[in-house]
C-alpha atoms as a PDB file:
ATOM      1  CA  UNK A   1      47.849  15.245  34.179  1.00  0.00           C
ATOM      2  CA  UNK A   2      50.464  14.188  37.008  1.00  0.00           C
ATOM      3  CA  UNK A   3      46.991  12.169  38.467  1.00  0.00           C
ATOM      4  CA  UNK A   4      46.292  10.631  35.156  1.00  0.00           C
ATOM      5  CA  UNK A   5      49.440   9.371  34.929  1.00  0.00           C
ATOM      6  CA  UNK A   6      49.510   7.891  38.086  1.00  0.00           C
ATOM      7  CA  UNK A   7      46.107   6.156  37.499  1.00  0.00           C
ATOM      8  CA  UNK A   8      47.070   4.653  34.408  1.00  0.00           C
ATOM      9  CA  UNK A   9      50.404   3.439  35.733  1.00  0.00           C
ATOM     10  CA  UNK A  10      48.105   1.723  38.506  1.00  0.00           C
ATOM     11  CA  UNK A  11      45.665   0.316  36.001  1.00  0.00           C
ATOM     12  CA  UNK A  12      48.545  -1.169  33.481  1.00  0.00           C
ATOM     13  CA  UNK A  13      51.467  -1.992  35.637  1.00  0.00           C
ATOM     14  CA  UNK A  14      54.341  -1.835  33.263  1.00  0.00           C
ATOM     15  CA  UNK A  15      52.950  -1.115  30.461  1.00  0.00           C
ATOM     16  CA  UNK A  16      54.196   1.859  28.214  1.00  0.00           C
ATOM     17  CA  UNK A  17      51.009   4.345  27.754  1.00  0.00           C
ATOM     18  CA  UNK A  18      50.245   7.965  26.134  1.00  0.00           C
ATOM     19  CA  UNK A  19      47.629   9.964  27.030  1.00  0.00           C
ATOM     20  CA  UNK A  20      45.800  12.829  26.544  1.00  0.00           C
ATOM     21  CA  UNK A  21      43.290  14.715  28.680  1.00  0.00           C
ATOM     22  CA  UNK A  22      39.790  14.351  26.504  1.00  0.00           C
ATOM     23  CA  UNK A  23      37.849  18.515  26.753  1.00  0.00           C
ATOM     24  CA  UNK A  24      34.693  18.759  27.210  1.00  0.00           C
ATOM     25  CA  UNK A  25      33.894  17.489  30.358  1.00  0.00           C
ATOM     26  CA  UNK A  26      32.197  19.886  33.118  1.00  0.00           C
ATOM     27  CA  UNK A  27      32.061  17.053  35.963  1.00  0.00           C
ATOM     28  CA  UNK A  28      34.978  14.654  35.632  1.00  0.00           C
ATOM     29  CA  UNK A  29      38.073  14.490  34.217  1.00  0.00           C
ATOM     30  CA  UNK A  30      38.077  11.979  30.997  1.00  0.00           C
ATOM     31  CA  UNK A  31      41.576  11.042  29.404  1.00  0.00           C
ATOM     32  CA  UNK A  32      42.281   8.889  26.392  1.00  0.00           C
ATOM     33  CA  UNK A  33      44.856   6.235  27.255  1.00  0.00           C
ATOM     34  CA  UNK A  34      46.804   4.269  24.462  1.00  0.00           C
ATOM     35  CA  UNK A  35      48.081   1.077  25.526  1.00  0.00           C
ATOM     36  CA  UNK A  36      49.133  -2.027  24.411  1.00  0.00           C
ATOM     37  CA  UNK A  37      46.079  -4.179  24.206  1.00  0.00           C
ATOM     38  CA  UNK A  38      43.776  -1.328  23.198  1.00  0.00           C
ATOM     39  CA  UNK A  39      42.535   2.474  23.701  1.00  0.00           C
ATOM     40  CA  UNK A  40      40.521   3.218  26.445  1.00  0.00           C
ATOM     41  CA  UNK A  41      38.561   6.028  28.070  1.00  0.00           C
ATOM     42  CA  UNK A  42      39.849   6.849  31.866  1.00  0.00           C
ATOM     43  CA  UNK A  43      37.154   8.854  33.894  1.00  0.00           C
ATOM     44  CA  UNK A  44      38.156  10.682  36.814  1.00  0.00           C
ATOM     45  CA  UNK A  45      35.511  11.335  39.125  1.00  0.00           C
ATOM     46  CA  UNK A  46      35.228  15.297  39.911  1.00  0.00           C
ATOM     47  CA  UNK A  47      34.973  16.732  43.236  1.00  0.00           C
ATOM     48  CA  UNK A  48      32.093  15.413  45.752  1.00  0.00           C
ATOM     49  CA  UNK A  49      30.156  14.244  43.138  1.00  0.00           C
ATOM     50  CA  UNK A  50      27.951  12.091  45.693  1.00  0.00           C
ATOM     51  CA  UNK A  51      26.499  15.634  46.213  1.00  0.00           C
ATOM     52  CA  UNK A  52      25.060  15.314  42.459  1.00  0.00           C
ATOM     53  CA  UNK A  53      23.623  11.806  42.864  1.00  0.00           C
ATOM     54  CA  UNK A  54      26.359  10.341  41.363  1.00  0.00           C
ATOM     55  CA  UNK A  55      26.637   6.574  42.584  1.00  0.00           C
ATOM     56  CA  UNK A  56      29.877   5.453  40.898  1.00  0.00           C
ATOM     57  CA  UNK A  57      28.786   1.857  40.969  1.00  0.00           C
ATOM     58  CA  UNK A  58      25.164   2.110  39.228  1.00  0.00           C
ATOM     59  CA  UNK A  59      26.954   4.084  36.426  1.00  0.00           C
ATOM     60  CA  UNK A  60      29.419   1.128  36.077  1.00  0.00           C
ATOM     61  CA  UNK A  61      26.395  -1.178  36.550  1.00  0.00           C
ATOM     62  CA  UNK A  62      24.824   1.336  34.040  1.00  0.00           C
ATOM     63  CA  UNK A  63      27.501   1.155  31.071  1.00  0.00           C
ATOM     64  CA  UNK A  64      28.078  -2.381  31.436  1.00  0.00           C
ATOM     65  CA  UNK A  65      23.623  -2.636  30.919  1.00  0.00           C
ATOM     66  CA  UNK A  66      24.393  -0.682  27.787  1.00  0.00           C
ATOM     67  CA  UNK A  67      27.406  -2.629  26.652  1.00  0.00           C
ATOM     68  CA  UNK A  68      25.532  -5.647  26.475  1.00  0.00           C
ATOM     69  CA  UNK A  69      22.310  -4.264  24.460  1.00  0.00           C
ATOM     70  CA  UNK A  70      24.963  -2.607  22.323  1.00  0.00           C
ATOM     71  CA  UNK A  71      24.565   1.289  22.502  1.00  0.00           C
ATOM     72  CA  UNK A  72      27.419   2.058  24.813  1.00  0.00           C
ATOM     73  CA  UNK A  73      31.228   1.245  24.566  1.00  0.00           C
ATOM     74  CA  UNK A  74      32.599  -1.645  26.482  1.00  0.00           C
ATOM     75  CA  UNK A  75      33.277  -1.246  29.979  1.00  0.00           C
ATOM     76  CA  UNK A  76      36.640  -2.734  30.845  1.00  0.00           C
ATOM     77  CA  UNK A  77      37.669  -1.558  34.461  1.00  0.00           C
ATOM     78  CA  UNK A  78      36.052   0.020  37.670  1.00  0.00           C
ATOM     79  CA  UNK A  79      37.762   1.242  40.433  1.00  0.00           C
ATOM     80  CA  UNK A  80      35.573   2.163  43.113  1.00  0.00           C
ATOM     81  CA  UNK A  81      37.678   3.602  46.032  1.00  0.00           C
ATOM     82  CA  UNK A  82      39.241   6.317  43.660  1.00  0.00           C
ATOM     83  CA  UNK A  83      36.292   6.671  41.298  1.00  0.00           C
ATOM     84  CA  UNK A  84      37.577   5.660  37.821  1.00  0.00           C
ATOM     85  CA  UNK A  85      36.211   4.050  35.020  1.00  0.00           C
ATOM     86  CA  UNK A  86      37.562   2.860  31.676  1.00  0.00           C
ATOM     87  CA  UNK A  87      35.902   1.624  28.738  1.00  0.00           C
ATOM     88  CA  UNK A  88      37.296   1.329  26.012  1.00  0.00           C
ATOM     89  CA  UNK A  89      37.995   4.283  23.106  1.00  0.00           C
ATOM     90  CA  UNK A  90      34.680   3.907  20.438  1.00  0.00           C
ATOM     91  CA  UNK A  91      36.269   5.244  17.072  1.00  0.00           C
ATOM     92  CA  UNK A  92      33.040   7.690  16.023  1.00  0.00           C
ATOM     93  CA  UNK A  93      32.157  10.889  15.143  1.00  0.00           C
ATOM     94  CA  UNK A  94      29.912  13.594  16.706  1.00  0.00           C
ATOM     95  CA  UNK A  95      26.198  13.736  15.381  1.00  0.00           C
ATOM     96  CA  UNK A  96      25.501  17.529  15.159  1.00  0.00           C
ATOM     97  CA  UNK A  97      22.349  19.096  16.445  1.00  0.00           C
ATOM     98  CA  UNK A  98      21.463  19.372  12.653  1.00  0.00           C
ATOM     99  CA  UNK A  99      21.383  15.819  11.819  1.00  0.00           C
ATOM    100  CA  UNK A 100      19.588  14.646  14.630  1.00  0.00           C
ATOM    101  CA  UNK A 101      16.672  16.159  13.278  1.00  0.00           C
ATOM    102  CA  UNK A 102      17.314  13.824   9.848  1.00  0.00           C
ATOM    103  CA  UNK A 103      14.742  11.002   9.998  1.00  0.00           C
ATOM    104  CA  UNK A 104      17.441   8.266   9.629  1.00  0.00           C
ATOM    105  CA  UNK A 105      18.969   9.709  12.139  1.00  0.00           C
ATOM    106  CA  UNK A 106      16.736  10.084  14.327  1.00  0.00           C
ATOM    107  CA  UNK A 107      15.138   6.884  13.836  1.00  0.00           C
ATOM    108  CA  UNK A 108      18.709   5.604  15.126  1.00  0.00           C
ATOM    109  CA  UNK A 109      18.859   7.238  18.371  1.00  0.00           C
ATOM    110  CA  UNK A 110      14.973   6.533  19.189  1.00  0.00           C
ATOM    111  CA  UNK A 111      16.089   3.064  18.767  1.00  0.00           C
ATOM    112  CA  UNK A 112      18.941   3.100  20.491  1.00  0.00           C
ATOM    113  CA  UNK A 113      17.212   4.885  23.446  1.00  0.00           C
ATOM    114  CA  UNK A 114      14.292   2.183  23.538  1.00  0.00           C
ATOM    115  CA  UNK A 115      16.786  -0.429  23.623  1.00  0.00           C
ATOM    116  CA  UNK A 116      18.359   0.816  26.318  1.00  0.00           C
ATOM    117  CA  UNK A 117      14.736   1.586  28.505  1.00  0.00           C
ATOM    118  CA  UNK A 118      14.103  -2.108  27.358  1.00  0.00           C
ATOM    119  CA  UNK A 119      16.823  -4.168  28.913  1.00  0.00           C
ATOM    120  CA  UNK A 120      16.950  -5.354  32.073  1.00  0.00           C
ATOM    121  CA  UNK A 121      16.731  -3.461  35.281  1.00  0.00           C
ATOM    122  CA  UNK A 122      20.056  -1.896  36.500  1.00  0.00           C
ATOM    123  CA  UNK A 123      20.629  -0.474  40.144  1.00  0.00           C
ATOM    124  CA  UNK A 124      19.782   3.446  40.900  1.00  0.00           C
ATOM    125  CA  UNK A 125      17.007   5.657  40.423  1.00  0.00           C
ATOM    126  CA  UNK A 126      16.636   8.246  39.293  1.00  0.00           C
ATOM    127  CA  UNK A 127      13.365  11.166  40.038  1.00  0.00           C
ATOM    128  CA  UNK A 128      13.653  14.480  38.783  1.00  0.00           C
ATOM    129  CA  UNK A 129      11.842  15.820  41.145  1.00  0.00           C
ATOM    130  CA  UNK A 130      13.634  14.527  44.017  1.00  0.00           C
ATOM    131  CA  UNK A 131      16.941  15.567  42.730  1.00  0.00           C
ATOM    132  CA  UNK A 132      15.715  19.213  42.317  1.00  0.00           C
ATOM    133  CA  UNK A 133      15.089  18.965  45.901  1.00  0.00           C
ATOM    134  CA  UNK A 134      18.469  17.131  46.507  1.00  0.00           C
ATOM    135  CA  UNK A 135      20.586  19.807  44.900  1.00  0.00           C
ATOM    136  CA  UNK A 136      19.089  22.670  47.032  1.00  0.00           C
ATOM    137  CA  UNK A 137      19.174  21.063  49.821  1.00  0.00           C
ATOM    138  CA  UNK A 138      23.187  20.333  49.406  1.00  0.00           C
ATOM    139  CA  UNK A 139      23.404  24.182  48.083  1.00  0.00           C
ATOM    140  CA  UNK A 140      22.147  24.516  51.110  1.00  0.00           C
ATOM    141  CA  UNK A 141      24.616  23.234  52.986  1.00  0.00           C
ATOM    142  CA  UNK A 142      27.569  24.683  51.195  1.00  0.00           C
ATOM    143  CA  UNK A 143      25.969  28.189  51.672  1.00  0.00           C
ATOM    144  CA  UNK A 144      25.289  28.443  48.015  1.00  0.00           C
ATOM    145  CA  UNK A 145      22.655  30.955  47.009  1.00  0.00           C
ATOM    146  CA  UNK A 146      19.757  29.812  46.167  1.00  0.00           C
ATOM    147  CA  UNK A 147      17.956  32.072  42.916  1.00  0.00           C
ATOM    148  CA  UNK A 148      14.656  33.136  43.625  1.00  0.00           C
ATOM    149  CA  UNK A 149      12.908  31.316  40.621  1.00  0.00           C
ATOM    150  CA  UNK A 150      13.558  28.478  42.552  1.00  0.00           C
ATOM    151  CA  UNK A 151      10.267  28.689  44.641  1.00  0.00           C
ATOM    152  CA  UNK A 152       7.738  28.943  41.649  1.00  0.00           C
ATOM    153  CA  UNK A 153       9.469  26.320  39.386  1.00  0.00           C
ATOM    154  CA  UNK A 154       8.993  24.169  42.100  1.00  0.00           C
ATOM    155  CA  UNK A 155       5.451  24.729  42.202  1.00  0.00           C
ATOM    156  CA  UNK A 156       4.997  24.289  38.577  1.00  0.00           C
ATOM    157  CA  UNK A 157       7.075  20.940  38.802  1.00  0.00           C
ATOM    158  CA  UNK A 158       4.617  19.954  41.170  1.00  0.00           C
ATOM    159  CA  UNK A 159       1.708  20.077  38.839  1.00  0.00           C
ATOM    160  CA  UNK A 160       3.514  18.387  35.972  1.00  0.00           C
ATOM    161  CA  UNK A 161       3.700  15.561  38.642  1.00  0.00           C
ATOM    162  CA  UNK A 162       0.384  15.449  39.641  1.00  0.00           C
ATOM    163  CA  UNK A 163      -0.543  15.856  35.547  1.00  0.00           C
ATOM    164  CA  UNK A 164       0.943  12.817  34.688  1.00  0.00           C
ATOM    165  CA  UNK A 165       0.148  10.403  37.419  1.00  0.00           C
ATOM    166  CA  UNK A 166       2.625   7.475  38.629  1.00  0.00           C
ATOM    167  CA  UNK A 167       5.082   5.809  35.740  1.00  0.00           C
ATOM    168  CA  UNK A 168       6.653   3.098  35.289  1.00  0.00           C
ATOM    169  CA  UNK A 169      10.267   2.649  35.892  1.00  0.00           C
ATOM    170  CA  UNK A 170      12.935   1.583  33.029  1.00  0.00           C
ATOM    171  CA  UNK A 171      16.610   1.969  32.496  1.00  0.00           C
ATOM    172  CA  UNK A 172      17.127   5.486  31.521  1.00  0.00           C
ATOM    173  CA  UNK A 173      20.488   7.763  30.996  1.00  0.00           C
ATOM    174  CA  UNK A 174      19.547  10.893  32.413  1.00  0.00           C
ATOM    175  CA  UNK A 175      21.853  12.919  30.791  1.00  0.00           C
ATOM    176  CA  UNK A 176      21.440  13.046  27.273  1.00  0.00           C
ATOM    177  CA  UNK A 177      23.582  16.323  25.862  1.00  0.00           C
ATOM    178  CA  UNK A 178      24.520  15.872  22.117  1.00  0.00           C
ATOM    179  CA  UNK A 179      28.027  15.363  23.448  1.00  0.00           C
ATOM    180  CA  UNK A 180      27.141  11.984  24.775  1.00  0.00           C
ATOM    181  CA  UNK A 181      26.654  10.771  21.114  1.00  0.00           C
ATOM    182  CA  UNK A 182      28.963   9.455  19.026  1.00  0.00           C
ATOM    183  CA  UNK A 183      28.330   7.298  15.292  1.00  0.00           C
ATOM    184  CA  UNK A 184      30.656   4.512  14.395  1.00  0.00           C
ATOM    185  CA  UNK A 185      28.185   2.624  12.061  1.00  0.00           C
ATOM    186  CA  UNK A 186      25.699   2.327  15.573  1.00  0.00           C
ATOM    187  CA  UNK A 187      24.421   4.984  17.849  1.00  0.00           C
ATOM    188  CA  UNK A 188      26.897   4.851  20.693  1.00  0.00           C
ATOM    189  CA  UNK A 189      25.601   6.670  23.833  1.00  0.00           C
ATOM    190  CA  UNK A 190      28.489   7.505  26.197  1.00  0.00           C
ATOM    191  CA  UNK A 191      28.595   8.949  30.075  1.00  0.00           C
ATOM    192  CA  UNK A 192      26.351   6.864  32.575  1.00  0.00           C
ATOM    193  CA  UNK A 193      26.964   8.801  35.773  1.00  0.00           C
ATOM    194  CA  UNK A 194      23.251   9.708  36.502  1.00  0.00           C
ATOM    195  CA  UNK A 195      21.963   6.379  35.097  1.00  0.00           C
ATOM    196  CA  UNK A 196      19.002   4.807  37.294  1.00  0.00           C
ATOM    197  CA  UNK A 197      15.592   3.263  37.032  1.00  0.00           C
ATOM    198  CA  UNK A 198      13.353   6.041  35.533  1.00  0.00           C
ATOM    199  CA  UNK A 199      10.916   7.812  33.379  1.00  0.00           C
ATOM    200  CA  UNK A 200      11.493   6.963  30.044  1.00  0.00           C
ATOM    201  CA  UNK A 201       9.598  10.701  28.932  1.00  0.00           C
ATOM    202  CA  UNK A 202      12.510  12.877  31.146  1.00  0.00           C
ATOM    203  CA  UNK A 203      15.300  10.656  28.466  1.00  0.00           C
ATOM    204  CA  UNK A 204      13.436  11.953  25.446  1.00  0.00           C
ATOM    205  CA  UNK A 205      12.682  15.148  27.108  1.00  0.00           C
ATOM    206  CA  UNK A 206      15.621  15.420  28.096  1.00  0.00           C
ATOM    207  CA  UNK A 207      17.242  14.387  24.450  1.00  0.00           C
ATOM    208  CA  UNK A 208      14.358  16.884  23.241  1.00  0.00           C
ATOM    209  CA  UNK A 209      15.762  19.987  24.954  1.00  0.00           C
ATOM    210  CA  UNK A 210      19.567  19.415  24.873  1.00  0.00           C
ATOM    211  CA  UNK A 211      19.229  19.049  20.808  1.00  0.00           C
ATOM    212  CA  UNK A 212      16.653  22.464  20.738  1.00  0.00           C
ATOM    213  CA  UNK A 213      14.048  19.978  19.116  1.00  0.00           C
ATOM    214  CA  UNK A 214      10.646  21.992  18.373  1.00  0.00           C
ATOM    215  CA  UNK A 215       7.087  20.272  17.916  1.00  0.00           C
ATOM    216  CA  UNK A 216       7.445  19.264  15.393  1.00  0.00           C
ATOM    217  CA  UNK A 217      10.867  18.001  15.881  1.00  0.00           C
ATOM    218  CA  UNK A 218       9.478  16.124  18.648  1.00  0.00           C
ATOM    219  CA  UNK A 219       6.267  14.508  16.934  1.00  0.00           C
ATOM    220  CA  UNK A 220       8.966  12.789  14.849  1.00  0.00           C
ATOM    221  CA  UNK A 221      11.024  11.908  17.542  1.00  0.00           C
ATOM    222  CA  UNK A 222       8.463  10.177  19.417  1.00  0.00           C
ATOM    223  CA  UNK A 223       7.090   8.841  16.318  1.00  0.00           C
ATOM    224  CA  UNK A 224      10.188   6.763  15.216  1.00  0.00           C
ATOM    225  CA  UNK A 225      10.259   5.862  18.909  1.00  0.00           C
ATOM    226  CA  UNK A 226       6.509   4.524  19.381  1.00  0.00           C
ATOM    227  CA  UNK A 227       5.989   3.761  16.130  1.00  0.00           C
ATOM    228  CA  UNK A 228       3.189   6.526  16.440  1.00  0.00           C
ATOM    229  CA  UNK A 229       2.721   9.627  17.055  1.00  0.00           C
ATOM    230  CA  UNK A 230      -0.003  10.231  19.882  1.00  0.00           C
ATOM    231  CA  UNK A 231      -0.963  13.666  21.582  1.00  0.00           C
ATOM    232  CA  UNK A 232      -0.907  12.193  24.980  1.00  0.00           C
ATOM    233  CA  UNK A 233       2.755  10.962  24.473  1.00  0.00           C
ATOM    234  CA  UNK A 234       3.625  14.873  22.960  1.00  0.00           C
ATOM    235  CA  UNK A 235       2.181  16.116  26.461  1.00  0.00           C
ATOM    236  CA  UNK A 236       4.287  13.895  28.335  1.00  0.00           C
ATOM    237  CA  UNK A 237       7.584  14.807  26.950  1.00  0.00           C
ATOM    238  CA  UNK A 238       6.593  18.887  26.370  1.00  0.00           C
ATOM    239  CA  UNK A 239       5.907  18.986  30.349  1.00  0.00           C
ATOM    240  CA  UNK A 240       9.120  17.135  31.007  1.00  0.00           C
ATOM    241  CA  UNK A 241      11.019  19.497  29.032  1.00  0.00           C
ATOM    242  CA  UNK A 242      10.381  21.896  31.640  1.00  0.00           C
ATOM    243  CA  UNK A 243      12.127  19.278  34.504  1.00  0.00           C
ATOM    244  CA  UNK A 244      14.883  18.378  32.121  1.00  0.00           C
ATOM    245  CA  UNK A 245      15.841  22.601  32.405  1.00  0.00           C
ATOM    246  CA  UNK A 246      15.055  22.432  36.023  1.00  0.00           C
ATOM    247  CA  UNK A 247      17.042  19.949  36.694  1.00  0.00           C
ATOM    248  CA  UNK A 248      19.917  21.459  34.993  1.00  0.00           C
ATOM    249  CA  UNK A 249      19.550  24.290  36.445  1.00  0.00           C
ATOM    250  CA  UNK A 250      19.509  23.120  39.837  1.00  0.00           C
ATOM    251  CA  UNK A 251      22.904  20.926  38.811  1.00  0.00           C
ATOM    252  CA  UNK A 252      24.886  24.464  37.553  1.00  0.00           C
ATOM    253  CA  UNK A 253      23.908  25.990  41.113  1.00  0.00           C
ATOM    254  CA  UNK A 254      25.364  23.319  43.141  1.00  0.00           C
ATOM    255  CA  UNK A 255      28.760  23.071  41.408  1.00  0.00           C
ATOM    256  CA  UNK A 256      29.150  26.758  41.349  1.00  0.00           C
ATOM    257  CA  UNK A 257      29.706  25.963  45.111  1.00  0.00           C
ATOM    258  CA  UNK A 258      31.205  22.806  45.169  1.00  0.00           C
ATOM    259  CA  UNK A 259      33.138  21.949  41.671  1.00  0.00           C
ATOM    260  CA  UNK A 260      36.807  22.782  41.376  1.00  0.00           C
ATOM    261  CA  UNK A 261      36.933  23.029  37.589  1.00  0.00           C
ATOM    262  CA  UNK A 262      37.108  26.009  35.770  1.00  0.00           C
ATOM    263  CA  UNK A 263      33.716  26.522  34.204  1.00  0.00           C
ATOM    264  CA  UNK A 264      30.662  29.333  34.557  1.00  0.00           C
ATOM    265  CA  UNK A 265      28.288  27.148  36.592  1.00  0.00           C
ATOM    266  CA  UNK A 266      26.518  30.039  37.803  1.00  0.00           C
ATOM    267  CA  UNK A 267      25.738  31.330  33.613  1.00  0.00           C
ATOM    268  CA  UNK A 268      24.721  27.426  33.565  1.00  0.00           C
ATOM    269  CA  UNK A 269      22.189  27.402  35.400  1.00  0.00           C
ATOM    270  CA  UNK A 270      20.761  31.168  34.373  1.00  0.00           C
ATOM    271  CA  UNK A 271      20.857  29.738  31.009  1.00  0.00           C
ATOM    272  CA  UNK A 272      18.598  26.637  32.426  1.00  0.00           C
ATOM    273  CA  UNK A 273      16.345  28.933  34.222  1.00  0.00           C
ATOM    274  CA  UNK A 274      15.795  31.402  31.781  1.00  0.00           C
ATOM    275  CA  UNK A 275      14.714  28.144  29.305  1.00  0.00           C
ATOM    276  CA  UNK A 276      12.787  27.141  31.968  1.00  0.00           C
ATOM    277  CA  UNK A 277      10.996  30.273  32.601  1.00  0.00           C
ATOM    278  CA  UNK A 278      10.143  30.928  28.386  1.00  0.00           C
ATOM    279  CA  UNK A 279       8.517  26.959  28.837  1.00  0.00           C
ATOM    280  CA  UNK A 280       6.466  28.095  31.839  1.00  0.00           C
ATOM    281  CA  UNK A 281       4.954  31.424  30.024  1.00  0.00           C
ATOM    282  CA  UNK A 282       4.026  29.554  26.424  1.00  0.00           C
ATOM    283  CA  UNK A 283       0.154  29.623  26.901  1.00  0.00           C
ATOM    284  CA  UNK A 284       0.531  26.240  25.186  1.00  0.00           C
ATOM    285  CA  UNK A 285       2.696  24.753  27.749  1.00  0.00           C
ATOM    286  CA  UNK A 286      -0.432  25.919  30.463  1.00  0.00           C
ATOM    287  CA  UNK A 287      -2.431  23.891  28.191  1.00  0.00           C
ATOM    288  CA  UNK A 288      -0.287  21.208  28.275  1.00  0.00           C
ATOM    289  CA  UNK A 289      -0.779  21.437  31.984  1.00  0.00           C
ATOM    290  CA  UNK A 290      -4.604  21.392  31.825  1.00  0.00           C
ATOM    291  CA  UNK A 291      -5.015  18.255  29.495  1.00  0.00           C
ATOM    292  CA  UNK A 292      -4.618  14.542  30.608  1.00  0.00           C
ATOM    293  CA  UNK A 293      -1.345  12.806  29.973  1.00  0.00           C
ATOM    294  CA  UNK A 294      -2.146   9.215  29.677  1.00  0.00           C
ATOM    295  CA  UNK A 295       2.026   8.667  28.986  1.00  0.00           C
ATOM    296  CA  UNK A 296       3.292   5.132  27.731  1.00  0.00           C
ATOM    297  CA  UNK A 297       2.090   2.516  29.929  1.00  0.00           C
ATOM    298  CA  UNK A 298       5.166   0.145  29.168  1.00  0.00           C
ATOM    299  CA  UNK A 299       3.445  -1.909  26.108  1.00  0.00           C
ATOM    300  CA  UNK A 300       3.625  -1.633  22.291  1.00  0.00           C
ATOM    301  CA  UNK A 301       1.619   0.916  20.275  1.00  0.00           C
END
C-alpha cells in the first residue's frame, strides 16, 4: 500500500486521495483512487511481466482503442517507466457466468466484442501459438519445470494450426475471464495487458471457455455475433478452446517461477491442463480436427 501511495501522490501532486487496494488481480496490483476530479483505477504492473508478453504501451494503446469505440473505461494516465495505468473508476456490476448465457446478454457482449475486433488497428500481436512457445522458453530460463503434457499439447496445437489455415488479424483482448466484465447500462470490458492484433476465434474461444459455455452455449454465442450460426465458425472456436487452456496453462507455469504474489500458479495451470487434456480426448473434438474450418474471412454473413 506504502507504493500505492506513493504513486498516487506522484500522479496528483497535492491533492488529498483515499484508496483502496482492488482483489482479484493475479498479475498486477489494481487500486481504486478517490480524488478530487474523479475515481480512477491505478494498475501496478507485477513483477517481470515482459516475460508474459506484456507490452505496457500496446495495452495503453489498447484501452484507449476501446475507449473510443466505447466498451472500455476511459484511459486517463500512462506512465511508462514505472508501469502504471489509470482509467478512470466505471460504476458497474459483475455479469455472472449465469447470465452470460441469457440471450440479451449475450447478444451484448458479442457486440461489444465485434466492436472492438472492428475498430482500427492498435499496436501488438498477439499468436497463441507463439506465446505457448514464449512462456516455456522463459520457464526455461528461470529453471521452472516444465510438465510433461507439454510435449503432446504442443503437437495437437500444431494441427489446430494447420486445420484452420492463415487468419486475418483484428483488435482482440486476449484475456477475456468473466472478471474483466462489468455492466453499467453498456458492456464494459476492462484489463488490456495482452491486447494485440489477432484471431478474432481465440477472443470468443477464449470468452467461450472462461464462462464454461457448452455447444450449445456457443452456437448462440456465435450466432448473436455473426448474425448466423455456421458449422465452420463452431469448428473454429471449439479447436481454439483447446489454445485458450493451453495458453493458460502455459501462463500459471511461468509465474509459479517468476510472480511474487501470493497465489497457486502451479494448481493454475494443472487446472488448465487437465481442461485441456478432457478437450483433446472428446472423440468430437478429433472430429473437429478432421473437418475443414473455413473461419470468418473478415466480411458480413
Amino acid at each position: 500500500m506504502e507504493a500505492a501511495h506513493a504513486a498516487v501522490a506522484r500522479l496528483w501532486p497535492g491533492r488529498a486521495a483515499k484508496v483502496e487496494e482492488l482483489g482479484g488481480g493475479i498479475t498486477n496490483r489494481n487500486f481504486k483512487v478517490e480524488v478530487e476530479g474523479g475515481v480512477f483505477v491505478l494498475r501496478m504492473g507485477g513483477a517481470r511481466t515482459e516475460l508474459l508478453g506484456i507490452d505496457r504501451a500496446v495495452e495503453y494503446a489498447a484501452g484507449k482503442r476501446a475507449f473510443e469505440v466505447g466498451v472500455g473505461p476511459e484511459v486517463t494516465a500512462f506512465a511508462p517507466d514505472e508501469g502504471w495505468l489509470v482509467a478512470r473508476f466505471v460504476e458497474g456490476r459483475p455479469i455472472t457466468l449465469e447470465e452470460m448465457r441469457q440471450p440479451e446478454t449475450l447478444g451484448r457482449v458479442a457486440g461489444a466484442l465485434r466492436t472492438f475486433h472492428e475498430a482500427a488497428p492498435i499496436p501488438g500481436r498477439f499468436d497463441a501459438w507463439t506465446v505457448v512457445d514464449d512462456y516455456r522458453a522463459a520457464a526455461d530460463a528461470h529453471q521452472v519445470a516444465i510438465p510433461s503434457q507439454f510435449t503432446a499439447a504442443r503437437e495437437i496445437a500444431e494441427r489446430i494450426r494447420s486445420a484452420r489455415g492463415p487468419q486475418s488479424l483484428v483488435p482482440c483482448h486476449n484475456d477475456l475471464l468473466n472478471a474483466n466484465f462489468l455492466d453499467d447500462g453498456l458492456v464494459r470490458i476492462v484489463d488490456w495487458e495482452y491486447a494485440g492484433m489477432g484471431d478474432r476465434f481465440f477472443d470468443l474461444a477464449n470468452f467461450s471457455v472462461n464462462h464454461e459455455f457448452g455447444v450449445e452455449d456457443d452456437r448462440r454465442l456465435l450466432g448473436a455475433y455473426f448474425g448466423a450460426e455456421r458449422e465452420s465458425d463452431l469448428t473454429s472456436l471449439r479447436l481454439m478452446r483447446f489454445m485458450s487452456d493451453f495458453r493458460e496453462a502455459m501462463w500459471g507455469v511461468l509465474q509459479s517461477g517468476i510472480s511474487e504474489l501470493d497465489f497457486d500458479f502451479e494448481g493454475y495451470a494443472a487446472k488448465h491442463f487437465a481442461r485441456m487434456e478432457a478437450t483433446a480426448s472428446d472423440p468430437v473434438f478429433a472430429a473437429y480436427l478432421r473437418g475443414p474450418s473455413a473461419g470468418f474471412a473478415g466480411t458480413s454473413p
